[in-house]
Each structure stands twice: as C-alpha cells, then as structure tokens.
PDB file of N, CA and C in Angstrom:
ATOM      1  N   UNK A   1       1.959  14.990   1.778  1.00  0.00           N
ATOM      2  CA  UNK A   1       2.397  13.712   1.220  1.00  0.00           C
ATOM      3  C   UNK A   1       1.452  12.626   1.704  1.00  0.00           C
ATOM      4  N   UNK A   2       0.673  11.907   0.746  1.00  0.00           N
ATOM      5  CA  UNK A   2      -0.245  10.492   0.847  1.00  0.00           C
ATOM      6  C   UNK A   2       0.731   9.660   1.604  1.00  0.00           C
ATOM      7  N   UNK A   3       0.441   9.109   2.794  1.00  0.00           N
ATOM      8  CA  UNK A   3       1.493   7.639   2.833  1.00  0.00           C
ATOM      9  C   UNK A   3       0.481   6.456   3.212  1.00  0.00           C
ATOM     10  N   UNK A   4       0.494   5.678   2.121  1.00  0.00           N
ATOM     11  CA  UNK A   4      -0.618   4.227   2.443  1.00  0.00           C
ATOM     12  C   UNK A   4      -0.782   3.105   2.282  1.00  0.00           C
ATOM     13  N   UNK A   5      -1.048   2.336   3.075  1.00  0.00           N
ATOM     14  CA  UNK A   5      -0.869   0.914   3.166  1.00  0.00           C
ATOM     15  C   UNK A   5      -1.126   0.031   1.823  1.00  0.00           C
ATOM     16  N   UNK A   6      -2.007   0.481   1.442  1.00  0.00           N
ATOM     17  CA  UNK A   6      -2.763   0.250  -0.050  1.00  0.00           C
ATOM     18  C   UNK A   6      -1.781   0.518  -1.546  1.00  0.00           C
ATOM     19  N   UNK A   7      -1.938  -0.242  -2.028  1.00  0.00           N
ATOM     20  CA  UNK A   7      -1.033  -0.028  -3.832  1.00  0.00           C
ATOM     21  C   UNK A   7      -1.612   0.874  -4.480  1.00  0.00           C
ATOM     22  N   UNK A   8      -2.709   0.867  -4.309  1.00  0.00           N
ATOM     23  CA  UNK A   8      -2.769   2.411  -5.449  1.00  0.00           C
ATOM     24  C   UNK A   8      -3.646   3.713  -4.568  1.00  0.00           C
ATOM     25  N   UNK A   9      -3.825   4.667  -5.172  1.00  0.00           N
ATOM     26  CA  UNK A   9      -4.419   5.602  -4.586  1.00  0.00           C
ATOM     27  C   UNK A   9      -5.995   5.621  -5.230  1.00  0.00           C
ATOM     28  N   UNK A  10      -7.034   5.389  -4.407  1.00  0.00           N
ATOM     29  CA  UNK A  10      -8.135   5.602  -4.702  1.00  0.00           C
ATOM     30  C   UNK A  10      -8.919   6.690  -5.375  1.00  0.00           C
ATOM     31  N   UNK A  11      -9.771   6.602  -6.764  1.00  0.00           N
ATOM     32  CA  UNK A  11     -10.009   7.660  -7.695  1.00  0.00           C
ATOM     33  C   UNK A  11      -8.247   8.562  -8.349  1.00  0.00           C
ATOM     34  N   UNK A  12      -7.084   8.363  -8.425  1.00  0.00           N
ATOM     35  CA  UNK A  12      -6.098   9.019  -8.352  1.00  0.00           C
ATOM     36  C   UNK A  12      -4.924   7.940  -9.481  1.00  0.00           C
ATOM     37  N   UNK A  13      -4.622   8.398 -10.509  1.00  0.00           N
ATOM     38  CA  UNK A  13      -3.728   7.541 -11.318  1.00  0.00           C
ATOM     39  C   UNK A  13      -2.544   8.494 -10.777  1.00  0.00           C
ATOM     40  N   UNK A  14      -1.314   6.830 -10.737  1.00  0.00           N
ATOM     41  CA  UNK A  14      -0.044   6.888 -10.641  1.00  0.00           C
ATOM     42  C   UNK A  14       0.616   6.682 -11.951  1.00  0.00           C
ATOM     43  N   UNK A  15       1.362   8.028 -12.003  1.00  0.00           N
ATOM     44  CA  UNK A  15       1.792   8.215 -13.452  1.00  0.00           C
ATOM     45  C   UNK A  15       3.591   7.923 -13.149  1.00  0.00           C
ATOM     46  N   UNK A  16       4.020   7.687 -11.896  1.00  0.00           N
ATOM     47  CA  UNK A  16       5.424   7.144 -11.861  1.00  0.00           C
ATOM     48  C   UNK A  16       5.842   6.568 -10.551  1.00  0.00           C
ATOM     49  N   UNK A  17       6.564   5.848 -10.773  1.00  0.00           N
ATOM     50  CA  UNK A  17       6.856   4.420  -9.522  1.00  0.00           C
ATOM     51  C   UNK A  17       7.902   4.865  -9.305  1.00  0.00           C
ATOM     52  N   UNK A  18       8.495   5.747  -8.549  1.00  0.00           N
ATOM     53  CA  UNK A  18      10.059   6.028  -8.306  1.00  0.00           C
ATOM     54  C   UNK A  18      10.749   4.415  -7.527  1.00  0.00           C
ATOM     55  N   UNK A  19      10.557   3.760  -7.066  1.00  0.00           N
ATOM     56  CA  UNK A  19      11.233   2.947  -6.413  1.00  0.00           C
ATOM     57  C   UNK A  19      10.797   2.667  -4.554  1.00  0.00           C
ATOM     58  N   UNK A  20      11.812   2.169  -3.747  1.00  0.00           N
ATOM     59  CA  UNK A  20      11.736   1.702  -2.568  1.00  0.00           C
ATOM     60  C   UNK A  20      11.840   2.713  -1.619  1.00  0.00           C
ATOM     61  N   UNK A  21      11.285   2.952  -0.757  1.00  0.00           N
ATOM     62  CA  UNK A  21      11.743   4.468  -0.142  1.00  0.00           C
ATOM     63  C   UNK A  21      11.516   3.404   1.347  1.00  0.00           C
ATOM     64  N   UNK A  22      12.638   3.643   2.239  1.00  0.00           N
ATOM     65  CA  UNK A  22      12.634   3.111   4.091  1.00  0.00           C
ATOM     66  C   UNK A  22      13.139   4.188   4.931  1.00  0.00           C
ATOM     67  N   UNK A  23      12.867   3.974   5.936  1.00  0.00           N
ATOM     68  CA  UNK A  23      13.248   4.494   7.408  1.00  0.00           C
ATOM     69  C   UNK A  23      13.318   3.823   8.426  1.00  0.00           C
ATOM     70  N   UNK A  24      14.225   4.066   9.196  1.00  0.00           N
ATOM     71  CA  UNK A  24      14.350   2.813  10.004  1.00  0.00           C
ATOM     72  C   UNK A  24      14.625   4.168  11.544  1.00  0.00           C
ATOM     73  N   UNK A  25      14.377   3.408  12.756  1.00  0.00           N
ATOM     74  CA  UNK A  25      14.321   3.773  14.032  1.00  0.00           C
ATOM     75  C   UNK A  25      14.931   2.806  15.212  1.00  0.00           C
ATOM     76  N   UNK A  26      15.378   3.297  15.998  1.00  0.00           N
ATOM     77  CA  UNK A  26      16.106   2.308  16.754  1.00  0.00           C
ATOM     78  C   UNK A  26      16.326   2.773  18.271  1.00  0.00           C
ATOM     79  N   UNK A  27      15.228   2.162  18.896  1.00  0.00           N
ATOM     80  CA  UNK A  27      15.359   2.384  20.447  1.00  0.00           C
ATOM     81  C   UNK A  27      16.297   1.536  21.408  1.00  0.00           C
ATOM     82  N   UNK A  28      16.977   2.249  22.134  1.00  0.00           N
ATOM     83  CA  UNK A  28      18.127   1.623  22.901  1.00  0.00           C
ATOM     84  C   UNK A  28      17.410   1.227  23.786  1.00  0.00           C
ATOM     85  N   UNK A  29      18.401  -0.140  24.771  1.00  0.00           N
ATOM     86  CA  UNK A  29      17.763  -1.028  25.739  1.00  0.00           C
ATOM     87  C   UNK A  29      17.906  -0.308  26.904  1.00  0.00           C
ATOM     88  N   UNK A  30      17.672   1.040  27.339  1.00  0.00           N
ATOM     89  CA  UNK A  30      17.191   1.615  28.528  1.00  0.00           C
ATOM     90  C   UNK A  30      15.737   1.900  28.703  1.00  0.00           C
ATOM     91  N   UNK A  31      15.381   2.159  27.439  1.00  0.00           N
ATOM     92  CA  UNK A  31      13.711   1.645  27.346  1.00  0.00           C
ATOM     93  C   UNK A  31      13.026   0.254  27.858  1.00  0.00           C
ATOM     94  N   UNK A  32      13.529  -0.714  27.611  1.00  0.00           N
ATOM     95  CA  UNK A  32      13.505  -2.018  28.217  1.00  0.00           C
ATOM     96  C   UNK A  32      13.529  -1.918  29.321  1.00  0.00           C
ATOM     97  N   UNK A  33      14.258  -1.542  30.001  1.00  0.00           N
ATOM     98  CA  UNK A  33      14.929  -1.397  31.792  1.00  0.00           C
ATOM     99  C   UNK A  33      13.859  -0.500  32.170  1.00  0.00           C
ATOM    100  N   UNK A  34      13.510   0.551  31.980  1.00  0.00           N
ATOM    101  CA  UNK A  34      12.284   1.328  32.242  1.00  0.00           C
ATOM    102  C   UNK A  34      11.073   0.256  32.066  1.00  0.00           C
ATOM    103  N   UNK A  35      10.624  -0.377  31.124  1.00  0.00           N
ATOM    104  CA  UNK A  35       9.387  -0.866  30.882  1.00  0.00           C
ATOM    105  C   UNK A  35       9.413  -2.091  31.365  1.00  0.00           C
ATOM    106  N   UNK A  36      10.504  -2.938  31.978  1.00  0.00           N
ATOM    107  CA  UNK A  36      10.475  -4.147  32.608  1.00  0.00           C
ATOM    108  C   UNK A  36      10.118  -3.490  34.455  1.00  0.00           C
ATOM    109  N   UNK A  37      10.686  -2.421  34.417  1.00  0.00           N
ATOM    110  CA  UNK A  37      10.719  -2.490  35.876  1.00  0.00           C
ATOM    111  C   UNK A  37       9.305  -1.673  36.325  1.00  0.00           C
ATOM    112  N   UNK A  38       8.979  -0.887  35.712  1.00  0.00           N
ATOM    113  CA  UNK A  38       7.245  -0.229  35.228  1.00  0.00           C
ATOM    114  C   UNK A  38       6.256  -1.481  35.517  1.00  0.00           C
ATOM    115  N   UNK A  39       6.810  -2.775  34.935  1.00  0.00           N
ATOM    116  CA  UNK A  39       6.318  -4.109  35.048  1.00  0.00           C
ATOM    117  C   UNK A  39       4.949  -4.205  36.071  1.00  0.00           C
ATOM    118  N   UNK A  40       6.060  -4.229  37.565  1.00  0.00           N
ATOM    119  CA  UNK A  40       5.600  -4.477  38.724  1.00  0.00           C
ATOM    120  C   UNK A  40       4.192  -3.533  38.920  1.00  0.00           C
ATOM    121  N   UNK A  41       4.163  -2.307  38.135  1.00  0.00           N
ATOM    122  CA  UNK A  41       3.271  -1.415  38.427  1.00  0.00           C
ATOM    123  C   UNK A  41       1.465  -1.595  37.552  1.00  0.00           C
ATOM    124  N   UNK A  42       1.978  -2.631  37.045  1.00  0.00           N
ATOM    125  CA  UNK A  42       0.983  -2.497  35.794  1.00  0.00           C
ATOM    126  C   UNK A  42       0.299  -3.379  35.220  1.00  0.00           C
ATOM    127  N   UNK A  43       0.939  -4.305  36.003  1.00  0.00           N
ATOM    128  CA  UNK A  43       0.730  -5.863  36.006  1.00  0.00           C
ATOM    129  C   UNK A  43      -0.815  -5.875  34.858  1.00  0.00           C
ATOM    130  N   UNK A  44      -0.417  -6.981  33.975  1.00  0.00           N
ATOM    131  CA  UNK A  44      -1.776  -6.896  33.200  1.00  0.00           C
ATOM    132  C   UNK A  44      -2.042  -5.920  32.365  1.00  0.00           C
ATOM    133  N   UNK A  45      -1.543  -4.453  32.424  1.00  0.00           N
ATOM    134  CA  UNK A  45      -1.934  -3.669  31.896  1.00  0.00           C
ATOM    135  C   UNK A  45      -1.215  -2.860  30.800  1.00  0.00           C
ATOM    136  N   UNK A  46      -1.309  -1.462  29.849  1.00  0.00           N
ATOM    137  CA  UNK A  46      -0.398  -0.920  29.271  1.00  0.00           C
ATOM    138  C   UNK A  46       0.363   0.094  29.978  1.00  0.00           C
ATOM    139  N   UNK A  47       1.490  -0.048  28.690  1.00  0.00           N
ATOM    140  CA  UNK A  47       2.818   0.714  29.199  1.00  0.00           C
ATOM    141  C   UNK A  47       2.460   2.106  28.376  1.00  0.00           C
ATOM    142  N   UNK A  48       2.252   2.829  29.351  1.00  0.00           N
ATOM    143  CA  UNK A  48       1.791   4.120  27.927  1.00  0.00           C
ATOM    144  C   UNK A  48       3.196   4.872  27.875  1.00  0.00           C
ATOM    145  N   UNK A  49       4.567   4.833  28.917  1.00  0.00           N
ATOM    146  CA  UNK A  49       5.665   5.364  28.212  1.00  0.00           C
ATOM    147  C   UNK A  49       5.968   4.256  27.191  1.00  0.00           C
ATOM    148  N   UNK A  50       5.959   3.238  27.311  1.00  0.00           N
ATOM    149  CA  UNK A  50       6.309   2.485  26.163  1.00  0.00           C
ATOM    150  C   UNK A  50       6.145   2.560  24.626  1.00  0.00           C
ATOM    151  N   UNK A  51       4.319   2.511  24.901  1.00  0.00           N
ATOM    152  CA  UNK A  51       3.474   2.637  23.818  1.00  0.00           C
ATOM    153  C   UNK A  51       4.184   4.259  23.283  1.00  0.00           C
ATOM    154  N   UNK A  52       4.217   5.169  23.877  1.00  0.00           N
ATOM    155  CA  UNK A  52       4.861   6.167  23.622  1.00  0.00           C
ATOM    156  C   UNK A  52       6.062   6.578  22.803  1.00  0.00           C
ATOM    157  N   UNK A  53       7.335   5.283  23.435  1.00  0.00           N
ATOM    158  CA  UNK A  53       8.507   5.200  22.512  1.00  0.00           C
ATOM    159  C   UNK A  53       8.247   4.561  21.498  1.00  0.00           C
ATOM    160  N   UNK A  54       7.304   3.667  21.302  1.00  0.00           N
ATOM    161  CA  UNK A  54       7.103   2.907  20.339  1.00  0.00           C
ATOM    162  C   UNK A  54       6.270   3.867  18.884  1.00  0.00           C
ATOM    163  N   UNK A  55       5.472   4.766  19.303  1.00  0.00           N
ATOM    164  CA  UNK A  55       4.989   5.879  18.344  1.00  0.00           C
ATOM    165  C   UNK A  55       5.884   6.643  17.842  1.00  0.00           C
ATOM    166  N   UNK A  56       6.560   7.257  19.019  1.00  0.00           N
ATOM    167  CA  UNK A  56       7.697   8.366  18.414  1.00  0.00           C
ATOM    168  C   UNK A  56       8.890   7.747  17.191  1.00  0.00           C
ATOM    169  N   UNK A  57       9.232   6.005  17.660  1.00  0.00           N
ATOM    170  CA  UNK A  57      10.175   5.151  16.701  1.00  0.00           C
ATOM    171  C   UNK A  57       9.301   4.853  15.348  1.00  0.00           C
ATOM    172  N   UNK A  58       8.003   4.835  15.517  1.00  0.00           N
ATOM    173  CA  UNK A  58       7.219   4.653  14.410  1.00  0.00           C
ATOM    174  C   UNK A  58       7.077   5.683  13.478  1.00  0.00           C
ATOM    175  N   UNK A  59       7.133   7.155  13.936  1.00  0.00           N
ATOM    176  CA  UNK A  59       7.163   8.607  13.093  1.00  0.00           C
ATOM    177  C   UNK A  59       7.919   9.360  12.851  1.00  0.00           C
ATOM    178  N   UNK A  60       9.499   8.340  13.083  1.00  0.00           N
ATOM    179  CA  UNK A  60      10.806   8.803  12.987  1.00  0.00           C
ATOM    180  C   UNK A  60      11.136   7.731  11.529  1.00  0.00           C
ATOM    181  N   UNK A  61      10.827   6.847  11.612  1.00  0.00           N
ATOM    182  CA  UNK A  61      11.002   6.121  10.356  1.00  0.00           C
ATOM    183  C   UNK A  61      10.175   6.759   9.035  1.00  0.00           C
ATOM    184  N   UNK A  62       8.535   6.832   9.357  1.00  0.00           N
ATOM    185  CA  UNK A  62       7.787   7.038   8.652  1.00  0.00           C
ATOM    186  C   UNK A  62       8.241   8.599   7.907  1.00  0.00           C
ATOM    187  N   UNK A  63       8.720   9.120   9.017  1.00  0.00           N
ATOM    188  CA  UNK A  63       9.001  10.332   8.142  1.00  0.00           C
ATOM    189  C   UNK A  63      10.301  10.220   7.410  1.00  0.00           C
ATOM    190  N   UNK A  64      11.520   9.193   7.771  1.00  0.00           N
ATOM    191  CA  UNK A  64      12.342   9.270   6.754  1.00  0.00           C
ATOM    192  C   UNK A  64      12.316   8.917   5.511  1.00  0.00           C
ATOM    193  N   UNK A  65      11.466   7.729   5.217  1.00  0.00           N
ATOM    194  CA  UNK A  65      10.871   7.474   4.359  1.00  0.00           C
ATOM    195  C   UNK A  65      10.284   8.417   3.135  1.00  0.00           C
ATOM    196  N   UNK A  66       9.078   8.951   3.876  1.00  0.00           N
ATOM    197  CA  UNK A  66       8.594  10.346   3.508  1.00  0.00           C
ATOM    198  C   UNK A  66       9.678  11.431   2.725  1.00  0.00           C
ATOM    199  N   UNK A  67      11.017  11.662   3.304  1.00  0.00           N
ATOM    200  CA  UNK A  67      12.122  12.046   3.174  1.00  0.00           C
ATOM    201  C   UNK A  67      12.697  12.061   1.863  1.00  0.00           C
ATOM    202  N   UNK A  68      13.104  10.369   2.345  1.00  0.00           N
ATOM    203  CA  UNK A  68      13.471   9.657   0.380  1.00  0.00           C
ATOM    204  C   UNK A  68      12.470  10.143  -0.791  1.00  0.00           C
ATOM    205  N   UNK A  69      10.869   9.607  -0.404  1.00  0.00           N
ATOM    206  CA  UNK A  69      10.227  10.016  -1.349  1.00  0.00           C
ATOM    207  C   UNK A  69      10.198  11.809  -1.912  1.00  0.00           C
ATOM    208  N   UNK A  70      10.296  12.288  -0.975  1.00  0.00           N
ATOM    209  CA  UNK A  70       9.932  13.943  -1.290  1.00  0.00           C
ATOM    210  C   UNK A  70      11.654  14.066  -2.317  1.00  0.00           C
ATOM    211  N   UNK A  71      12.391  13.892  -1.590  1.00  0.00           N
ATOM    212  CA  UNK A  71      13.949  14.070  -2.331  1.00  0.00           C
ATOM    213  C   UNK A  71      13.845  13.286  -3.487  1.00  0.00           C
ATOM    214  N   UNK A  72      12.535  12.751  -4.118  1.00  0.00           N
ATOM    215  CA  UNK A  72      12.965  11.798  -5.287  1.00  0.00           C
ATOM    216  C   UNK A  72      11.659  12.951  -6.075  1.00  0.00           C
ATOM    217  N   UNK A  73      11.268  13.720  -5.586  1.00  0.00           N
ATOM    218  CA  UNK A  73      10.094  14.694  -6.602  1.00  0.00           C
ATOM    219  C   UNK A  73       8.706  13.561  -6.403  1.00  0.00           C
ATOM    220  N   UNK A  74       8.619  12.951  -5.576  1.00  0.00           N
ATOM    221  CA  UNK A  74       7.181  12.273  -5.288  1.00  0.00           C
ATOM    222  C   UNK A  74       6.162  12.614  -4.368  1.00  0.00           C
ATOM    223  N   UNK A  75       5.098  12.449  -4.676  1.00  0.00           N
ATOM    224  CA  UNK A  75       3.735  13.305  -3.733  1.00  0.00           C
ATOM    225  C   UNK A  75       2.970  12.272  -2.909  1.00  0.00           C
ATOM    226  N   UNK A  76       3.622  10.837  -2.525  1.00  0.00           N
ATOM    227  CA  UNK A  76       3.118   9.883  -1.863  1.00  0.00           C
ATOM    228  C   UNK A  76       3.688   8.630  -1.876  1.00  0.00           C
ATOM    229  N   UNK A  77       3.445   8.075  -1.085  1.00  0.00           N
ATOM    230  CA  UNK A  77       3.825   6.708  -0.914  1.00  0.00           C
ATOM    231  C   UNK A  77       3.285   5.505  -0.889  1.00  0.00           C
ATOM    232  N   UNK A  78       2.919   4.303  -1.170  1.00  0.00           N
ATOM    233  CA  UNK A  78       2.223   3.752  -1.300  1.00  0.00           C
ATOM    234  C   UNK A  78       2.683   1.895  -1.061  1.00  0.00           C
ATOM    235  N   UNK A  79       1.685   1.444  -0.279  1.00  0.00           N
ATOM    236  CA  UNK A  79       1.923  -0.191   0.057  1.00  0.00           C
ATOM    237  C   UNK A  79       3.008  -0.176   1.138  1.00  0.00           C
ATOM    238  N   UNK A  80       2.879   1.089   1.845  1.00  0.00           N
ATOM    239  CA  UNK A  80       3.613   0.893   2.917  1.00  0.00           C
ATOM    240  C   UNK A  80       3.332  -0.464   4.062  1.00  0.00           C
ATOM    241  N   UNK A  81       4.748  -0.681   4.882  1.00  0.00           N
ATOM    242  CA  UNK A  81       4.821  -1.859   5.396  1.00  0.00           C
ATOM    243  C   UNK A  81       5.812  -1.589   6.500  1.00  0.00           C
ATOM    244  N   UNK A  82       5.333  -1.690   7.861  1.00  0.00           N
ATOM    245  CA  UNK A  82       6.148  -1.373   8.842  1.00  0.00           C
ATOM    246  C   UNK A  82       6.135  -2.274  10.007  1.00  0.00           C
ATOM    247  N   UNK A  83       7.503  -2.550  10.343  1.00  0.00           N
ATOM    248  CA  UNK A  83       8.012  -3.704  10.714  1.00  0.00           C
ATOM    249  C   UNK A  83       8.477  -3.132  12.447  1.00  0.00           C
ATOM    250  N   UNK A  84       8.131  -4.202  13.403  1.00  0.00           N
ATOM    251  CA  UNK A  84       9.082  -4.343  14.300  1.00  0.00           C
ATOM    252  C   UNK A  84       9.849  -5.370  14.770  1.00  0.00           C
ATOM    253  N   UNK A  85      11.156  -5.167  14.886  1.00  0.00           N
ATOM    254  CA  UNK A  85      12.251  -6.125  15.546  1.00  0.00           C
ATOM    255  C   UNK A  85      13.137  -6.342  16.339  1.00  0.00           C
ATOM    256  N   UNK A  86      13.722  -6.948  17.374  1.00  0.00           N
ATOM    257  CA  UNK A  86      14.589  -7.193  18.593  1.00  0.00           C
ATOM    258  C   UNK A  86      16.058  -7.407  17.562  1.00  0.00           C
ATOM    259  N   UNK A  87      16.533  -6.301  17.987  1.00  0.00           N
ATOM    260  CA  UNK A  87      18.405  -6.601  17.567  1.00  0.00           C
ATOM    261  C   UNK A  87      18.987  -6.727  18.270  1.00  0.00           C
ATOM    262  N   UNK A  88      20.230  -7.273  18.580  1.00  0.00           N
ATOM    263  CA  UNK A  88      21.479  -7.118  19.547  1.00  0.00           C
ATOM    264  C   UNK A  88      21.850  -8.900  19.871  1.00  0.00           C
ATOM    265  N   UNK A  89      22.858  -9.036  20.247  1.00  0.00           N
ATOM    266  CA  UNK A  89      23.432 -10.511  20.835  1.00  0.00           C
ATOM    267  C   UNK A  89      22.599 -11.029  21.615  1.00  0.00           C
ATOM    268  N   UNK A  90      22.065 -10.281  22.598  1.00  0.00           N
ATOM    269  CA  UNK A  90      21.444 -11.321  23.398  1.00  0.00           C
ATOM    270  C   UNK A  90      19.517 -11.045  23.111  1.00  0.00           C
ATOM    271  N   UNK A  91      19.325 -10.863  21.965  1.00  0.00           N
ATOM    272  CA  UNK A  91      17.712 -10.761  21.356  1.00  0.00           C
ATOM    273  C   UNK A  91      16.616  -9.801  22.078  1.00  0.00           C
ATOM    274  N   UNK A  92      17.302  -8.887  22.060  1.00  0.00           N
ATOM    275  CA  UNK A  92      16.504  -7.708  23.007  1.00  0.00           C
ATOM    276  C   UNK A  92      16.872  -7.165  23.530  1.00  0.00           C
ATOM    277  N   UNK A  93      18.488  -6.606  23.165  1.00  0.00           N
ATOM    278  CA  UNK A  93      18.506  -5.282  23.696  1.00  0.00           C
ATOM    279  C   UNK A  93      18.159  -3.943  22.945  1.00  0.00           C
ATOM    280  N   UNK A  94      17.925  -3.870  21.925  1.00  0.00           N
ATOM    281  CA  UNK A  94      17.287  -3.267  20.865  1.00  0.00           C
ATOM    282  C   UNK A  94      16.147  -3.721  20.625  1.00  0.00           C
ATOM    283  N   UNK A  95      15.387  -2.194  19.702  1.00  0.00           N
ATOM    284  CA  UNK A  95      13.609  -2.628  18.930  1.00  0.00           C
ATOM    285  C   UNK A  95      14.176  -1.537  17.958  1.00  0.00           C
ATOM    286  N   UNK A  96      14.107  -2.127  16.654  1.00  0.00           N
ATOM    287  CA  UNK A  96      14.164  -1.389  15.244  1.00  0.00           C
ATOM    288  C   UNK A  96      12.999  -1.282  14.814  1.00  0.00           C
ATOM    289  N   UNK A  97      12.539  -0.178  14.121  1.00  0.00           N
ATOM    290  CA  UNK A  97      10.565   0.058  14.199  1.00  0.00           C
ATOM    291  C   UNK A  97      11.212   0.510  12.114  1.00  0.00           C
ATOM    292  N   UNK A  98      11.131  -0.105  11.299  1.00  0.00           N
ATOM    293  CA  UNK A  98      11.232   0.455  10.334  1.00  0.00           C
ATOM    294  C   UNK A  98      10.106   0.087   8.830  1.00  0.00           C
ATOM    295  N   UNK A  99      10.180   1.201   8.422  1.00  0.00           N
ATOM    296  CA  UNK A  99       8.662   1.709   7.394  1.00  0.00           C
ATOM    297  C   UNK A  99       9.593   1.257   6.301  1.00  0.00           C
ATOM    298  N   UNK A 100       8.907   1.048   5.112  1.00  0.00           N
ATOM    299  CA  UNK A 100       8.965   0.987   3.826  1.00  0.00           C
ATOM    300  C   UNK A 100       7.529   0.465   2.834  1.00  0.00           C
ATOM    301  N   UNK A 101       7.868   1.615   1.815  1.00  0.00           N
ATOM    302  CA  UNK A 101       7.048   1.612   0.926  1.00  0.00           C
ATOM    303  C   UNK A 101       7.399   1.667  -0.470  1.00  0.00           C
ATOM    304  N   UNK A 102       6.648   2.141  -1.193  1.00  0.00           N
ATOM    305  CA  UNK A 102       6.891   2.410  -2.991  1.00  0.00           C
ATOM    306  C   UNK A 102       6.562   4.201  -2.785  1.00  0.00           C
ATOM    307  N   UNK A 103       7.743   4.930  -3.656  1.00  0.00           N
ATOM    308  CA  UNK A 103       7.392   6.442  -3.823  1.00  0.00           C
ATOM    309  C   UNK A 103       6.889   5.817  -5.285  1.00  0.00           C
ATOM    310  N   UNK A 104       5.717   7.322  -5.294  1.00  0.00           N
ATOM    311  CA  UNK A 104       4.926   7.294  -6.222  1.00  0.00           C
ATOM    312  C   UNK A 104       4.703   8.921  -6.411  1.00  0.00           C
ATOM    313  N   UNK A 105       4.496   8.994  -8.132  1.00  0.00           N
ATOM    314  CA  UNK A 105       3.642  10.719  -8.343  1.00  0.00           C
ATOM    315  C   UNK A 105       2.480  10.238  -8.756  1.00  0.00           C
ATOM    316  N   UNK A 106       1.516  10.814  -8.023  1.00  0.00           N
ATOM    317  CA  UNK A 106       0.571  10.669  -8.916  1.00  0.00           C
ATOM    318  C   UNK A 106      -0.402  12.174  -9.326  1.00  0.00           C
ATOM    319  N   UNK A 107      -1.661  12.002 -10.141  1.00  0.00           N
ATOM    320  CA  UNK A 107      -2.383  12.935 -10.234  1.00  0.00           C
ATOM    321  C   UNK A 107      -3.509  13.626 -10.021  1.00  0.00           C
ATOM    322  N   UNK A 108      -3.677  14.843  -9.427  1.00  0.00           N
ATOM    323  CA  UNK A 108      -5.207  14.903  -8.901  1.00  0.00           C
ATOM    324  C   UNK A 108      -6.401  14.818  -9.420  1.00  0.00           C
TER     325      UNK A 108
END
C-alpha cells in the first residue's frame, strides 16, 4: 500500500477517490512522567524512549488508516496529514498522534 504526503501519485492515474481514511493513537501520561524525569539526565538533549513512543503512536495510526483504506478495496493513500496533540483537563496529560489521508485506487 502507497501512503503519501502528496495528492497524486507520480507517473500513476487515480481512477477512484474512495473518501477520508484516519487513525488515531493515544499515549497515556506515564510517558510524560518517564520523559520529564529522564529530563534531569539529558539536559539539552534527545529523549530516544520518547522519540520512540512517539514512532510507535505514529505507526499505530498510520496503519489504521492503511486499514480503512485496504477494507475500502484501495491500493494507497494519498495527501496524507499527521497531526500531534495534548488532550486531557489539565493540557498534557495525553499526546494523540493521528494520520489522515484520501484512499485512492489507482493504476500501474
């Protein structure tokens, strides 16, 4: 399955637009508590468990997405757009990492 940032597929006609296809991911605020207190260690620098949860929330969406599209008879996705955001009452106890694109068939 194509999945790409881009509207159309290069050299490749799209012969049907199935619609909106998303996935969404949602890391709980014990990740936070880990990566605030990691803090002290790193000062200045990256969080590679972080960066870590943050990939795995990124290819948990992307593939549901992927999901919708395949369950709709489509061979790609296209103008994908993936978002991150702080949910919860007090603005960060949550990070929602969620993909959306256009399913598309197209032809080789």
């Amino acid at each position: 399955m194509l999945v790409l940032t881009t509207p159309s597929i290069e050299g490749k006609k799209i012969v049907k637009h199935a619609g909106l296809v998303t996935g969404e991911a949602i890391l709980g605020a014990n990740i936070f508590k880990d990566f605030f207190a990691g803090i002290r260690d790193i000062v200045g620098g990256r969080s590679a468990a972080y960066e870590k949860e943050l990939r795995q929330a990124k290819d948990i969406a992307v593939q549901e997405m992927v999901e919708q599209a395949r369950a709709q008879g489509c061979n790609a996705v296209v103008a994908v757009d993936l978002d991150y955001e702080t949910i919860g009452a007090s603005s960060g106890n949550m990070l929602m990492v969620s993909a959306s694109g256009t399913a598309v068939v197209y032809e080789d």
